[in-house]
Protein backbone atom coordinates (compact mmCIF):
# COMPACT_ATOMS: atom_id res chain seq x y z
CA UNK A 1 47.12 141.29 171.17
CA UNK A 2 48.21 138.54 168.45
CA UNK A 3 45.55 136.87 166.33
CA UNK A 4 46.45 133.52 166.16
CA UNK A 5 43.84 132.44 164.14
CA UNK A 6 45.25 134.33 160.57
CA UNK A 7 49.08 132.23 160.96
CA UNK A 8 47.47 129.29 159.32
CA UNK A 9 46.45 131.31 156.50
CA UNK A 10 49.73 132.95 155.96
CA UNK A 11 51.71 129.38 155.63
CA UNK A 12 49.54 128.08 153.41
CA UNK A 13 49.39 130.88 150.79
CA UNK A 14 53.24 130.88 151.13
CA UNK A 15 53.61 127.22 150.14
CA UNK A 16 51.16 127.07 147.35
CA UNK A 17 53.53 130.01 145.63
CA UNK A 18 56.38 127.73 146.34
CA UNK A 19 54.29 124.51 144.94
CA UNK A 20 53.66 126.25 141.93
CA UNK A 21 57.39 127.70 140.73
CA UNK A 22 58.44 124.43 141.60
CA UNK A 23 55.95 122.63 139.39
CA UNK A 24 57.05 125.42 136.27
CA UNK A 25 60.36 124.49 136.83
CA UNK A 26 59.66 120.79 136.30
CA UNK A 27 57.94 121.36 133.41
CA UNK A 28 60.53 123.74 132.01
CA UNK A 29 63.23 121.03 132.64
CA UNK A 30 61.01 118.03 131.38
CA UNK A 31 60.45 120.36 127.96
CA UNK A 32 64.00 120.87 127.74
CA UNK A 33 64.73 117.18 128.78
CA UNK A 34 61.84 116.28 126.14
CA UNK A 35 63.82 118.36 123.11
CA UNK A 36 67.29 117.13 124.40
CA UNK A 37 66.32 113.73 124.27
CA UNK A 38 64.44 114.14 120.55
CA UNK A 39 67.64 115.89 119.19
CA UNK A 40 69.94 112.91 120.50
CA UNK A 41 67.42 110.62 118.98
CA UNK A 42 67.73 112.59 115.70
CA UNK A 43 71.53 113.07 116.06
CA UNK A 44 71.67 109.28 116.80
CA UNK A 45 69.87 108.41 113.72
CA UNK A 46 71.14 110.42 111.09
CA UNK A 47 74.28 108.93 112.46
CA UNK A 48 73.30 105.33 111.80
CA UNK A 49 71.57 106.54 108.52
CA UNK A 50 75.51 107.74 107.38
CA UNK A 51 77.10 104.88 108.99
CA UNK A 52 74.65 102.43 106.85
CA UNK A 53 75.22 104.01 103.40
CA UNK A 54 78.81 103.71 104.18
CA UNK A 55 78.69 100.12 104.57
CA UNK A 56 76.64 99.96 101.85
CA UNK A 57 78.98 101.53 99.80
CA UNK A 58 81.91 99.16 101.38
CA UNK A 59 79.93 96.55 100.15
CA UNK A 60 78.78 97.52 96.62
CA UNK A 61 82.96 98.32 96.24
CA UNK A 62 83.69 94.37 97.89
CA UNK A 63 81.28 93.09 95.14
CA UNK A 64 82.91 94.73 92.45
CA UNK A 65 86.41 93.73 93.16
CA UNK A 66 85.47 90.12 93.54
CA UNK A 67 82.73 89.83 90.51
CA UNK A 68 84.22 92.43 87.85
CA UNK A 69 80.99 94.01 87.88
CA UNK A 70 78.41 96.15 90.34
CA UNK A 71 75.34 94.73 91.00
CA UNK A 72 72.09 95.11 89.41
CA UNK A 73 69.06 97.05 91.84
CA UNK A 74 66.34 95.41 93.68
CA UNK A 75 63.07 95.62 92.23
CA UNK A 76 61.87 95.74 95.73
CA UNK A 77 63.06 95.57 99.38
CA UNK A 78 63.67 92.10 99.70
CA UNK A 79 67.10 93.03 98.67
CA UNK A 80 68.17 90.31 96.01
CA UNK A 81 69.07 91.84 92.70
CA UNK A 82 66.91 91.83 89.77
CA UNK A 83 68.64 93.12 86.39
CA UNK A 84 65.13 93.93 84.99
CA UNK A 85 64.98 96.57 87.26
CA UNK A 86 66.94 99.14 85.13
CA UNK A 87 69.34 101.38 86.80
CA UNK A 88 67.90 102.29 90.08
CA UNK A 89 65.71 100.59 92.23
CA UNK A 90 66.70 99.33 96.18
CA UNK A 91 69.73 98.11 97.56
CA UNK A 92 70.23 94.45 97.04
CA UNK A 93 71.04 94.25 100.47
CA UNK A 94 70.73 89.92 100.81
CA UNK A 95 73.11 89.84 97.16
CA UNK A 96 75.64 92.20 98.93
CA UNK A 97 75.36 90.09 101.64
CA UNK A 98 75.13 93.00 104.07
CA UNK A 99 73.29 92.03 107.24
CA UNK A 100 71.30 94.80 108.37
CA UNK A 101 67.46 94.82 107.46
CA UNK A 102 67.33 98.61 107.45
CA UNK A 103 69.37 98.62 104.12
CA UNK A 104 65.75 98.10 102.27
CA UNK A 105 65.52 101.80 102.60
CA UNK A 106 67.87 102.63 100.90
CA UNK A 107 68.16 104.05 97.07
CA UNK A 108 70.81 102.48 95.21
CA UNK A 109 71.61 103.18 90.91
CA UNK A 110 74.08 101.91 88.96
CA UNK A 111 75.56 103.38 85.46
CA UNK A 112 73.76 100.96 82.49
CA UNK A 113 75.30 102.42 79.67
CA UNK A 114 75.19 99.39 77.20
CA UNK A 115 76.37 98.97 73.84
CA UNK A 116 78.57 96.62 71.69
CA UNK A 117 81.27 94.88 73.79
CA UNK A 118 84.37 96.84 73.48
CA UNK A 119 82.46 100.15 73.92
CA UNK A 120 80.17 98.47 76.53
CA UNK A 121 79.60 100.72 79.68
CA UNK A 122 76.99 98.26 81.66
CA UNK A 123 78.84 97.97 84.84
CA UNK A 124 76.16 95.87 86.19
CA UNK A 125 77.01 93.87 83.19
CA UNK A 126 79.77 91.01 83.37
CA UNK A 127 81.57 90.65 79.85
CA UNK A 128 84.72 90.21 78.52
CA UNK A 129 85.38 94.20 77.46
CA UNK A 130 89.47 93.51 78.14
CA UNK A 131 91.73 92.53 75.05
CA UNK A 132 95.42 92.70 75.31
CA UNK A 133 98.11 93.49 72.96
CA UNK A 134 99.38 90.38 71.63
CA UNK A 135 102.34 90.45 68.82
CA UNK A 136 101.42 88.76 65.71
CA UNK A 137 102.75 88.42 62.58
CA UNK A 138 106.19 89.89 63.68
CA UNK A 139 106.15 92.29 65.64
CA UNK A 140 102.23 93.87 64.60
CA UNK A 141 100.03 94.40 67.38
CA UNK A 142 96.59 93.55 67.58
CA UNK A 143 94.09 93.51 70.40
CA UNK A 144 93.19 90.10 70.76
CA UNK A 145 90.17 88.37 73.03
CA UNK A 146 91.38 85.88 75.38
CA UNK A 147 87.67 85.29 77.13
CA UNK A 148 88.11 85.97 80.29
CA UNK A 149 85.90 88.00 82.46
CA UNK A 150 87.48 89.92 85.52
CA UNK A 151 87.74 93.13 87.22
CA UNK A 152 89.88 94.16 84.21
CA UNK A 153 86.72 94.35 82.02
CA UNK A 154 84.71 96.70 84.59
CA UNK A 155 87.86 99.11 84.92
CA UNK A 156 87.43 99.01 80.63
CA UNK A 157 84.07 99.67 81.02
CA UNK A 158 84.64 102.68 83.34
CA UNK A 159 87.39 104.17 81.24
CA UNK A 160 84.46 104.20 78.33
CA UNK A 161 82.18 105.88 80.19
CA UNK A 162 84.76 108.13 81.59
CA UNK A 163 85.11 109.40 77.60
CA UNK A 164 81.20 108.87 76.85
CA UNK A 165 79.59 112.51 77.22
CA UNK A 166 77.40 113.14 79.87
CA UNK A 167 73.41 111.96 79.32
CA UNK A 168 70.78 112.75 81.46
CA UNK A 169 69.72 109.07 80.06
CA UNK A 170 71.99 107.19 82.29
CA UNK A 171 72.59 107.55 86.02
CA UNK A 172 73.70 110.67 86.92
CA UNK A 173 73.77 113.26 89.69
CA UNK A 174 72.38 117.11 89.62
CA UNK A 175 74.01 120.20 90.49
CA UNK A 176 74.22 121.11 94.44
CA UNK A 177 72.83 125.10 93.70
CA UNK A 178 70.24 123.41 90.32
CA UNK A 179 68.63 120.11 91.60
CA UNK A 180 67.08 119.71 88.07
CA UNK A 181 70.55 120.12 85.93
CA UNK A 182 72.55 117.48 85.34
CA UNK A 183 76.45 117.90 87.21
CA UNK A 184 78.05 114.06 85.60
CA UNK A 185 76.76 110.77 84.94
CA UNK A 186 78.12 108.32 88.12
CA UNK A 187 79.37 105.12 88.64
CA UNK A 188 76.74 104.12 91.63
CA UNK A 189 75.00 106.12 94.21
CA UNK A 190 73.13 104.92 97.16
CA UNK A 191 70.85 107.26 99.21
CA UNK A 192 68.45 107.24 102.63
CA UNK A 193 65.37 109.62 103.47
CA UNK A 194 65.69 111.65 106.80
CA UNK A 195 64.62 109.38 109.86
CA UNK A 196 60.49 109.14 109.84
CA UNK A 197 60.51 111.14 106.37
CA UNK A 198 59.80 110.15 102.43
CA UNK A 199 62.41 110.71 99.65
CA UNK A 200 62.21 114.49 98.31
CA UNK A 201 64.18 115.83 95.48
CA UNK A 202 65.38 113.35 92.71
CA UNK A 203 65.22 110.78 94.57
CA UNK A 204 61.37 110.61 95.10
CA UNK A 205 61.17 110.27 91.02
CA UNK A 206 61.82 107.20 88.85
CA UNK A 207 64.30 108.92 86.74
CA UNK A 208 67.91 107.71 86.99
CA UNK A 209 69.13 110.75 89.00
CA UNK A 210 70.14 111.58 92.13
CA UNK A 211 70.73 115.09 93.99
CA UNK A 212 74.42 116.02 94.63
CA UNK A 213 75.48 114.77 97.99
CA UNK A 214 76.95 118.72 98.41
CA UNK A 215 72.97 119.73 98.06
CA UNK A 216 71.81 121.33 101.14
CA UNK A 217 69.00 120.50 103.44
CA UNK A 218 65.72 123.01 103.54
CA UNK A 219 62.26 122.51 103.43
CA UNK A 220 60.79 119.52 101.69
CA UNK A 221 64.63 117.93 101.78
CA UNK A 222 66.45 116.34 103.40
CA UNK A 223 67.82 113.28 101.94
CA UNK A 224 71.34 111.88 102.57
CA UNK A 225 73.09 111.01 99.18
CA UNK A 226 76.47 108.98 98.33
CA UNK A 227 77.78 109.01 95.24
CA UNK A 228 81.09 107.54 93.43
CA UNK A 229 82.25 108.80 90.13
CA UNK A 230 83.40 107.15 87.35
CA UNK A 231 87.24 108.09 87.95
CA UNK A 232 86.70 107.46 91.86
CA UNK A 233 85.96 104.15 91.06
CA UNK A 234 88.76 103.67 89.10
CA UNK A 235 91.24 104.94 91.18
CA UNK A 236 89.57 102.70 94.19
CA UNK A 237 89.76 99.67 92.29
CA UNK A 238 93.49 100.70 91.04
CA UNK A 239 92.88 100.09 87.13
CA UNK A 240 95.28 102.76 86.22
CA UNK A 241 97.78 100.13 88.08
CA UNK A 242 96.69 96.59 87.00
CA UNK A 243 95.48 98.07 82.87
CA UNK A 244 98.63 99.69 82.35
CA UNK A 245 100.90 97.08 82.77
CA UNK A 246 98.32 94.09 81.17
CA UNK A 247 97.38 95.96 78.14
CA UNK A 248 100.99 97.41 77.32
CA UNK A 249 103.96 96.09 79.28
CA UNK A 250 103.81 92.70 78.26
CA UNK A 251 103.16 93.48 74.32
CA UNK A 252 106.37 96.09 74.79
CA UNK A 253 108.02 93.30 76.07
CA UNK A 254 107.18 90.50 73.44
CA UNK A 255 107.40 93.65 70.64
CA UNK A 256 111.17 93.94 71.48
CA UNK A 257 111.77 90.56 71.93
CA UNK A 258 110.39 90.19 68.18
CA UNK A 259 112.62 92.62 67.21
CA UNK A 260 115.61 91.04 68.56
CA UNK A 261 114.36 87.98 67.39
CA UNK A 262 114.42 89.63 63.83
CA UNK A 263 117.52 91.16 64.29
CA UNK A 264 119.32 88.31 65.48
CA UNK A 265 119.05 86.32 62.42
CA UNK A 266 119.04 89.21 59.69
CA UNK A 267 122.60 89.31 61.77
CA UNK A 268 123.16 85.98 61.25
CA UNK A 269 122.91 86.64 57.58
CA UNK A 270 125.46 89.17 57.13
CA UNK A 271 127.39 87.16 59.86
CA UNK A 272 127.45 84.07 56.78
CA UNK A 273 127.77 86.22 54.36
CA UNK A 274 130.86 87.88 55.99
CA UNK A 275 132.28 83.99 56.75
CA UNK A 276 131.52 83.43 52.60
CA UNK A 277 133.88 86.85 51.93
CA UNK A 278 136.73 85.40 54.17
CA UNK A 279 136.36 82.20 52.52
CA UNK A 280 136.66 83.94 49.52
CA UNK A 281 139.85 86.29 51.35
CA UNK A 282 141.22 83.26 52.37
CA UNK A 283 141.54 81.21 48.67
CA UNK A 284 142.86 84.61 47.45
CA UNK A 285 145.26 84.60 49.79
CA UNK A 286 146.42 81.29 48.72
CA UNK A 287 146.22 82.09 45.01
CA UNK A 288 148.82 85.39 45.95
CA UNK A 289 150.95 83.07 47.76
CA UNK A 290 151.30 80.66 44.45
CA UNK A 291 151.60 83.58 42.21
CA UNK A 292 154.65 85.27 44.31
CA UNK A 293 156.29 81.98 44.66
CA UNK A 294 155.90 81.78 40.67
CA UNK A 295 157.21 85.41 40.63
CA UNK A 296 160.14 84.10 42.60
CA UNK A 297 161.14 81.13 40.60
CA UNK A 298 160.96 82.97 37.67
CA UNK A 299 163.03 85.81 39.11
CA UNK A 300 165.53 82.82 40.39
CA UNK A 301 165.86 81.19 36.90
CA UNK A 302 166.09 84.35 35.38
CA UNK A 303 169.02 85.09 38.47
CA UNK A 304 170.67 82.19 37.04
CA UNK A 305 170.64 82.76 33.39
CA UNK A 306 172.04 86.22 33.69
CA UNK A 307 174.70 84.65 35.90
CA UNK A 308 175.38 81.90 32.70
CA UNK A 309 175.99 84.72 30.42
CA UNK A 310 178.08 86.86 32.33
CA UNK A 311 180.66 83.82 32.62
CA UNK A 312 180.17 83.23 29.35
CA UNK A 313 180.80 86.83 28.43
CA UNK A 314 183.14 89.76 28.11
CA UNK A 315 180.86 91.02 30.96
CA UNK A 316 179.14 93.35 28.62
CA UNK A 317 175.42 91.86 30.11
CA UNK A 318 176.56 92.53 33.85
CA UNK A 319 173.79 94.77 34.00
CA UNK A 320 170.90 92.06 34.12
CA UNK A 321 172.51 90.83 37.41
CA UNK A 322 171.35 93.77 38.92
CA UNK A 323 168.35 93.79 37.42
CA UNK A 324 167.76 89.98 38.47
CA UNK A 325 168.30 90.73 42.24
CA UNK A 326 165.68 93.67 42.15
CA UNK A 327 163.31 91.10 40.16
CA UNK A 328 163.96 88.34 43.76
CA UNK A 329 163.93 90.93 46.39
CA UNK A 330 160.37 92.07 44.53
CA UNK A 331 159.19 88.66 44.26
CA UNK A 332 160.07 88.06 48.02
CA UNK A 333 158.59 91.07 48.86
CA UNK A 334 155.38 89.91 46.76
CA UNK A 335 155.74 86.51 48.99
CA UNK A 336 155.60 88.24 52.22
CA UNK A 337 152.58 90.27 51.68
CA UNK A 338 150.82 87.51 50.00
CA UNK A 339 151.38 85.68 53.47
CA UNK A 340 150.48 88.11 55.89
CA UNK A 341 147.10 88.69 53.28
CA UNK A 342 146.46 84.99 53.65
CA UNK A 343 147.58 84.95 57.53
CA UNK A 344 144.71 87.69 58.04
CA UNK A 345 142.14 86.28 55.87
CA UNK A 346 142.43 83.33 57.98
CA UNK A 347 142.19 85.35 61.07
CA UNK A 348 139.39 86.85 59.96
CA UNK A 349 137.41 83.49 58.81
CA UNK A 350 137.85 81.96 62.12
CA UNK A 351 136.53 84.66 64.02
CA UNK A 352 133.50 84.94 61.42
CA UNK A 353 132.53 81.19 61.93
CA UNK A 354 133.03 81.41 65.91
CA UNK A 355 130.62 84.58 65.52
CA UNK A 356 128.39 82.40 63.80
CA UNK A 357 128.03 79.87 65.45
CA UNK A 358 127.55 82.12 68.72
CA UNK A 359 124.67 84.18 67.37
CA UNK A 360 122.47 80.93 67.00
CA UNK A 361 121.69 80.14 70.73
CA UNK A 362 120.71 83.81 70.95
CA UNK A 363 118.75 83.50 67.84
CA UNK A 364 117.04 80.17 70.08
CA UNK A 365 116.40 81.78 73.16
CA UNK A 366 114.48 84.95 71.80
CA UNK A 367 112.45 81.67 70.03
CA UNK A 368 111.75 80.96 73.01
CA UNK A 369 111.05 83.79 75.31
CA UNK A 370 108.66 85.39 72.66
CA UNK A 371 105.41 82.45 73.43
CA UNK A 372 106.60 82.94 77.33
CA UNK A 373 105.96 86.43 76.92
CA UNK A 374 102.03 86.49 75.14
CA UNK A 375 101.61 83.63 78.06
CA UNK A 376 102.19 86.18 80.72
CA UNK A 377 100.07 88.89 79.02
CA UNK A 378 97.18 85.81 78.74
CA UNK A 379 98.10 85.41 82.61
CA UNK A 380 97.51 88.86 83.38
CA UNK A 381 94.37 88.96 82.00
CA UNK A 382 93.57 86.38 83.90
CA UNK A 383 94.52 87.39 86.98
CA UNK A 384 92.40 90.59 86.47
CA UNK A 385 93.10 93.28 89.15
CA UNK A 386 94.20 90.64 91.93
């Protein structure tokens, strides 16, 4: 006999089983849907957190190329700059002109090195730091102010603080394995607390350091850094490529041309005094060719006398005949070497005077390319690193 009655029982035990592993599944999935969701969240915003200190560091790198200099921290977030501050305070987000609220976050130092203007290493400071060579005197070269103010001077400034010795003093970041030794001092650096988290490490302190962006995250950290070195900033801004040429190139070039200039009319001076000497070639030339015409009139008459005697004579004095056509043919020798002598010292004159007179629009146009020359240096320095 079946007892109907105990089915009922049996189906629902069954399905309250079934209820239940379905229900721990849900929850099991809605944890792990829970987790997945906070790690994309995290993932998502350490992303943006990256993203924004890289347009923050497009930015500070934008400002410096157009205004020669970085620009000076925020005292607070409002984000415009405040040079009071010192060397680190908040991004001047509104100054960078950077549109994105969330930049008030961030930690941002610049390198205030300062000191008398050639050896100045402010490079929130805008000065003229820049002098080039200019030839003076000659061909002496001085450094010279021109007063212009430019990317030129910052790239000055960062070559000074490349050779400045590191000081914990001045902005600076720390070692990646010894958070509290000092690694280099640093152009800039910019930095951003983990999502929902406070500053740790250096940058929770008013000091002008940061941790090395190579420092790893543990407990109590976890701070994303960015910072640009002194020689990355110079190669970014290309000062090797716009100094060189501005500080050297153009006083090379007006150097020489001052040297040519010089040489050109010391050469004019031996180039007269070389016309004088044919001059001088030239009237004893003429002077030779009177004295062997003398020598040949007096070797004529004395032709002719000897000839008188020997008519007159026995022909005992035949001898000076002979002797009286050796004294011609030596006077006509002495006439034809006086003439070629005068024939060349002629030759020679002209050319000397046609030299001369060609040297002297040389001698003008180095006159005139020397002032074009310090112009273009002044022009470079104008121009800056554009």
């Amino acid at each position: 006999m079946t007892r109907h009655p105990d089915l009922p029982h049996r189906v629902r035990g069954h399905s309250l089983v079934e209820l239940a592993v379905v229900l721990v599944a849900i929850g099991l999935v809605t944890m792990l849907l829970v987790q997945f969701i906070g790690m994309a969240s995290m993932q998502r915003s350490d992303v943006a957190g990256r993203d924004l200190l890289k347009r923050a560091d497009d930015s500070l790198l934008a400002f410096a190329m157009v205004h020669g200099r970085l620009p000076c921290p925020a005292a607070d977030g409002d984000g415009v700059e405040d040079c009071a501050a010192g060397q680190v305070g908040r991004l001047p987000w509104r100054t960078l002109g950077l549109p994105d609220a969330n930049a008030r976050h961030i930690r941002y130092g610049v390198l205030r090195r300062a000191a008398d203007r050639k050896v100045d290493a402010d490079l929130a400071r805008s000065i003229d730091r820049f002098d080039p060579m200019q030839v003076v005197g000659g061909v002496i070269g001085t450094e010279l102010p021109v007063g212009n103010v430019n990317g030129l001077d910052l790239c000055w400034a960062l070559r000074t603080a490349q050779d400045a010795p590191a000081n914990p003093a001045y902005l600076h970041v720390t070692r990646p394995d010894a958070p509290t030794s000092l690694a280099d001092n640093v152009a800039y650096a910019v930095a951003l607390p983990a999502p929902g988290e406070r500053f740790g490490g250096r940058q929770a302190t008013s000091t002008p350091a940061f941790d090395s962006p190579r420092r790893r995250s543990g407990v109590g950290y976890s701070d994303r850094v960015l910072a640009v070195g002194l020689d990355q900033l110079w190669t970014r801004m290309r000062c090797g490529d716009n100094v060189a040429p501005a500080a050297h190139a153009h006083f090379n070039t007006a150097a020489s041309i001052a040297l040519i200039h010089t040489s050109l009319k010391d050469y004019k001076s031996q180039l007269a005094i070389s016309k004088q000497m044919a001059d001088a070639n030239v009237e004893n030339g003429g002077a030779a060719m009177a004295g062997a015409l003398a020598g040949l009139s007096s070797a004529g008459g004395g032709m002719a006398d000897t000839i008188s005697e020997g008519l007159a004579s026995t022909g005992v004095t035949s001898y000076r005949i002979a002797l009286a056509v050796v004294s011609i043919a030596a006077a006509v020798g002495a006439l034809a070497t006086a003439g070629f002598m005068l024939d060349a010292s002629i030759d020679a004159r002209d050319e000397a005077g046609t030299v001369l007179k060609d040297v002297d629009p040389l001698i003008d146009d180095a006159a005139l390319l020397e002032p074009l020359v310090l112009e273009n240096a002044k022009a470079a320095d104008a121009e800056g690193i554009y």
